[in-house]
Protein backbone atom coordinates (compact mmCIF):
# COMPACT_ATOMS: atom_id res chain seq x y z
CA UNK A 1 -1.86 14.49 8.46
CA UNK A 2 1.07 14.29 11.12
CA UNK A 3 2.40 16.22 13.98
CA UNK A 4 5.08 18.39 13.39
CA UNK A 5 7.66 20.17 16.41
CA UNK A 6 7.57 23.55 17.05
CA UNK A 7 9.95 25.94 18.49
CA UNK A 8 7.40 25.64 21.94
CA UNK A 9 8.33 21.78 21.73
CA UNK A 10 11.65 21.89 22.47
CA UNK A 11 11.23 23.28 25.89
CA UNK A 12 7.77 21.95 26.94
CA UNK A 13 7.04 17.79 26.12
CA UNK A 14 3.86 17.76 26.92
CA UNK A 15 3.42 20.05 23.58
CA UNK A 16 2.32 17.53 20.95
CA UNK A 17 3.34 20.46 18.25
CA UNK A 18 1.60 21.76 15.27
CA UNK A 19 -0.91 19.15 13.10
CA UNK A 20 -0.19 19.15 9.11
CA UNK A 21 -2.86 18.64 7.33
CA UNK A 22 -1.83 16.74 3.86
CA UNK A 23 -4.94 17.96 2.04
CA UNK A 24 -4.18 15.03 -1.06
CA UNK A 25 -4.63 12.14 1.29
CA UNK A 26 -7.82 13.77 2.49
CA UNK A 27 -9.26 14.07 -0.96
CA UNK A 28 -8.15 10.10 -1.51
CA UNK A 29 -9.44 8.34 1.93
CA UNK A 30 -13.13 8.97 1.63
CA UNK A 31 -13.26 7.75 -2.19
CA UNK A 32 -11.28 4.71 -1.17
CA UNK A 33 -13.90 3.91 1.39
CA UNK A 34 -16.86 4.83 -0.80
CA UNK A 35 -15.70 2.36 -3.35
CA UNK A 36 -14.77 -0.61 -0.94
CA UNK A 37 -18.21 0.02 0.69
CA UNK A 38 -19.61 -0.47 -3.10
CA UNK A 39 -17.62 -3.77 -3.41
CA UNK A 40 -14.04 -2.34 -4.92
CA UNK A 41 -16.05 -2.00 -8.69
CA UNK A 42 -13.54 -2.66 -11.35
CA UNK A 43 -11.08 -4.40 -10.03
CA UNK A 44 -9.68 -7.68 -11.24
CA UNK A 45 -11.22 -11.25 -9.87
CA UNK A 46 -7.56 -12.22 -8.83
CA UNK A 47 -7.24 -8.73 -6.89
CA UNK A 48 -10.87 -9.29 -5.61
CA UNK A 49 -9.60 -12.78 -3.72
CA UNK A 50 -6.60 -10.98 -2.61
CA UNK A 51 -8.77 -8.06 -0.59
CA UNK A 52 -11.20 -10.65 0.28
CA UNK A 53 -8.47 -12.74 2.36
CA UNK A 54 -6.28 -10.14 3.27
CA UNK A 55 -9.62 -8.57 5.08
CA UNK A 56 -10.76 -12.10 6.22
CA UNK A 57 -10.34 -11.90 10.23
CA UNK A 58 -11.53 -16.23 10.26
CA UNK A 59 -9.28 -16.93 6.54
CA UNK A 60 -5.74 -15.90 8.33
CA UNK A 61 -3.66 -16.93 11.22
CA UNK A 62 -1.83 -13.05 11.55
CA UNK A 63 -4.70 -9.84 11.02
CA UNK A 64 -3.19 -6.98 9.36
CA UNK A 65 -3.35 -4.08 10.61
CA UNK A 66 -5.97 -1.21 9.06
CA UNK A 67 -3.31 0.80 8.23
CA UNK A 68 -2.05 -2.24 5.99
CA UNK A 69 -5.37 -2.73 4.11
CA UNK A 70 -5.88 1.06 3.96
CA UNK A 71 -2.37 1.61 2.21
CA UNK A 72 -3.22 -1.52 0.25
CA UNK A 73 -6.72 -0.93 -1.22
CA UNK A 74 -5.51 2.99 -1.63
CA UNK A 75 -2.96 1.28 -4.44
CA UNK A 76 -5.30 -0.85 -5.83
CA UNK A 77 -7.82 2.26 -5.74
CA UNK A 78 -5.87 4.27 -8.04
CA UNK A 79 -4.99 1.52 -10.53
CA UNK A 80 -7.85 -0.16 -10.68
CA UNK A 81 -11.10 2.26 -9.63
CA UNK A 82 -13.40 3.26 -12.29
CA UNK A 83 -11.72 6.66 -14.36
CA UNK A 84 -14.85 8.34 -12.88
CA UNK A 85 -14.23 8.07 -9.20
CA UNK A 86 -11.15 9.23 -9.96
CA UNK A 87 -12.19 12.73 -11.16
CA UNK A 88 -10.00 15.76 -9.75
CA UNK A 89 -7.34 13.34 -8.26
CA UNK A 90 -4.42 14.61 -10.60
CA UNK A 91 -0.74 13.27 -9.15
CA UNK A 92 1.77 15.10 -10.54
CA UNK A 93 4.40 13.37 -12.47
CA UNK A 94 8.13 14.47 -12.49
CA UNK A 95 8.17 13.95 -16.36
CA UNK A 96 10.35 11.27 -16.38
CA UNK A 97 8.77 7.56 -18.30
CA UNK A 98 7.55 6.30 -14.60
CA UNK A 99 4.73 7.24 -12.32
CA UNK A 100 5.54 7.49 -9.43
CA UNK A 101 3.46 6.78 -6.30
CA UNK A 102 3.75 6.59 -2.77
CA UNK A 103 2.63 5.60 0.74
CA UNK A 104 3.44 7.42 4.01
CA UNK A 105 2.78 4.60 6.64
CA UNK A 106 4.48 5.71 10.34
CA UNK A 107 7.22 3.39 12.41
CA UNK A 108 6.06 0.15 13.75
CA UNK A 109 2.74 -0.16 10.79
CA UNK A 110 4.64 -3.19 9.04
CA UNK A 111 5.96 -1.06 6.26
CA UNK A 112 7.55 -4.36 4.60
CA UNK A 113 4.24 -6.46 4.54
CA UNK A 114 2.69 -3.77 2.69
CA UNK A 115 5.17 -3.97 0.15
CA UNK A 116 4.75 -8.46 0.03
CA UNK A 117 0.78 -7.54 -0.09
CA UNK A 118 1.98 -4.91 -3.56
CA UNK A 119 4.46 -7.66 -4.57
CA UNK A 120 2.02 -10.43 -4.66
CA UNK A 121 -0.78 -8.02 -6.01
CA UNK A 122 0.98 -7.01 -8.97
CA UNK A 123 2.71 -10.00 -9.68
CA UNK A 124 -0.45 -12.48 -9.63
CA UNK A 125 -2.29 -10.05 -11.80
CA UNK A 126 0.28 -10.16 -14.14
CA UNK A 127 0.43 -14.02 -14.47
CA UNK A 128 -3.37 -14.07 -14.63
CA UNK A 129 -3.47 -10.72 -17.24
CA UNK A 130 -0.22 -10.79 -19.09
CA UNK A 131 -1.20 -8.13 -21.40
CA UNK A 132 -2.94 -5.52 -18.96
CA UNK A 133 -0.87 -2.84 -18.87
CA UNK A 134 -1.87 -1.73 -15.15
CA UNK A 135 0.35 -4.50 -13.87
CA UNK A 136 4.29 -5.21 -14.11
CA UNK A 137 5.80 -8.46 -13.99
CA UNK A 138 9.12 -6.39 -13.15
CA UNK A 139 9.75 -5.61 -9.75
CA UNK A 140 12.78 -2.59 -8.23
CA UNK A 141 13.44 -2.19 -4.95
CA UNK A 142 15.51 0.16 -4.05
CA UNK A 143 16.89 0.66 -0.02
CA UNK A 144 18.34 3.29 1.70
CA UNK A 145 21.54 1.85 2.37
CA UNK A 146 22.87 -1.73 3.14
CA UNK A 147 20.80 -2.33 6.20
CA UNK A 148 17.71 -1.74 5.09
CA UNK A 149 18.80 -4.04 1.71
CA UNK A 150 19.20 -6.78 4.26
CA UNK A 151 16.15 -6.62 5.83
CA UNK A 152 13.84 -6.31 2.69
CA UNK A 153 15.20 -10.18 1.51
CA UNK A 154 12.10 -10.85 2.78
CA UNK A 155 10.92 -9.95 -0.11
CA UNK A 156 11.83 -12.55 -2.62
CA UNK A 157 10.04 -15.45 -2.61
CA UNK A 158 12.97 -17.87 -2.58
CA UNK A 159 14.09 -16.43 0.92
CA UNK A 160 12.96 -19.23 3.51
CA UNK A 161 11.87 -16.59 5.59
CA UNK A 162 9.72 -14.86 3.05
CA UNK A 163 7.14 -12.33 4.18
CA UNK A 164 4.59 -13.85 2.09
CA UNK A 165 4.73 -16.77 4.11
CA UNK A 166 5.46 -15.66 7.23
CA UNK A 167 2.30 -13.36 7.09
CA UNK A 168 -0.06 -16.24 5.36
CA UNK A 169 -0.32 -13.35 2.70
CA UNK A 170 -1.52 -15.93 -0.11
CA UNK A 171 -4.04 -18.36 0.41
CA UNK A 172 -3.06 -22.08 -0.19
C-alpha cells in the first residue's frame, strides 16, 4: 500500500495520513514468495542463472536492494509461474494488442536497474528461446520528457556507462 495526505496533514506533520491498501499487490506478494520458496518452478534455465546471481550476496560486487528482486521475480512470476499459481490473478487489459504491466517502486529504490535487470531478462531469453512467445527481442522505452530520456541511456548497452555494467547485472 502507500500513505496518502489528508486534510489533518496539512496542518499537523507529525500526521503520517491515511494508509491505501492496494488489495492486487496483496493478492500477488505471497504467491511470489510461495513460488521462490519452491525454487521459481517453471521458469527458464537462463532466467534461473539470472535470479540465482542477482540474489547471490558473495557472486556481486553491488547487492540489490529487496525491493529490486521483489519487483524483479514479481515480472518473472507472472510470465513465467505455472498457469495454476496463477488462478484468480486476472489483470485487466485496456483492449488494445499489448498487455500491459506495471511496477510501483517509491523514490530512491533504483527504479532504472530494475528496468537493466527486465532488459537483460527478456532479452537473453530471447537469444536463448527465439521462438517462445513470453519473451520480446523488441524493446520501447518511453520517458516522461527529455530529462528523464537522458538519464535512461543507461539503458543501451553501447552506452559506456551502461547500467548493466555498472551494477555487475550479468555475470562474466
Amino acid at each position: 500500500g502507500y500513505w496518502k495526505a489528508t486534510a489533518r496533514n496539512v496542518a499537523n506533520y507529525d500526521d503520517p495520513g491515511e494508509f491505501v491498501e492496494i488489495e492486487f499487490v496483496n493478492k500477488i506478494r505471497p504467491r511470489v514468495a510461495a513460488w521462490k520458496k519452491q525454487g521459481y518452478p517453471n521458469i527458464t534455465g537462463v532466467t534461473k542463472k539470472l535470479l540465482e546471481y542477482w540474489s547471490s550476496p558473495d557472486a556481486r560486487d553491488r547487492r540489490l536492494f529487496w525491493c529490486q528482486l521483489e519487483a524483479i521475480e514479481t515480472a518473472i512470476w507472472l510470465a513465467e509461474a505455472p498457469d495454476a499459481d496463477k488462478q484468480g490473478i486476472n489483470i485487466p487489459a485496456n483492449g488494445g494488442d499489448w498487455e500491459r504491466l506495471c511496477l510501483k517502486l517509491a523514490t530512491g529504490t533504483g527504479k532504472t536497474v530494475v528496468m537493466a535487470m527486465l532488459i537483460a531478462w527478456q532479452a537473453l531469453n530471447k537469444i536463448s528461446n527465439p521462438k517462445d512467445p513470453r519473451f520480446s527481442k523488441n524493446i520501447l522505452i518511453i520517458s516522461p520528457g527529455l530529462t528523464v530520456r537522458d538519464r535512461l541511456q543507461v539503458l543501451l548497452p553501447e552506452n559506456p556507462d551502461n547500467f548493466y555494467q555498472a551494477f555487475n547485472l550479468l555475470e562474466g
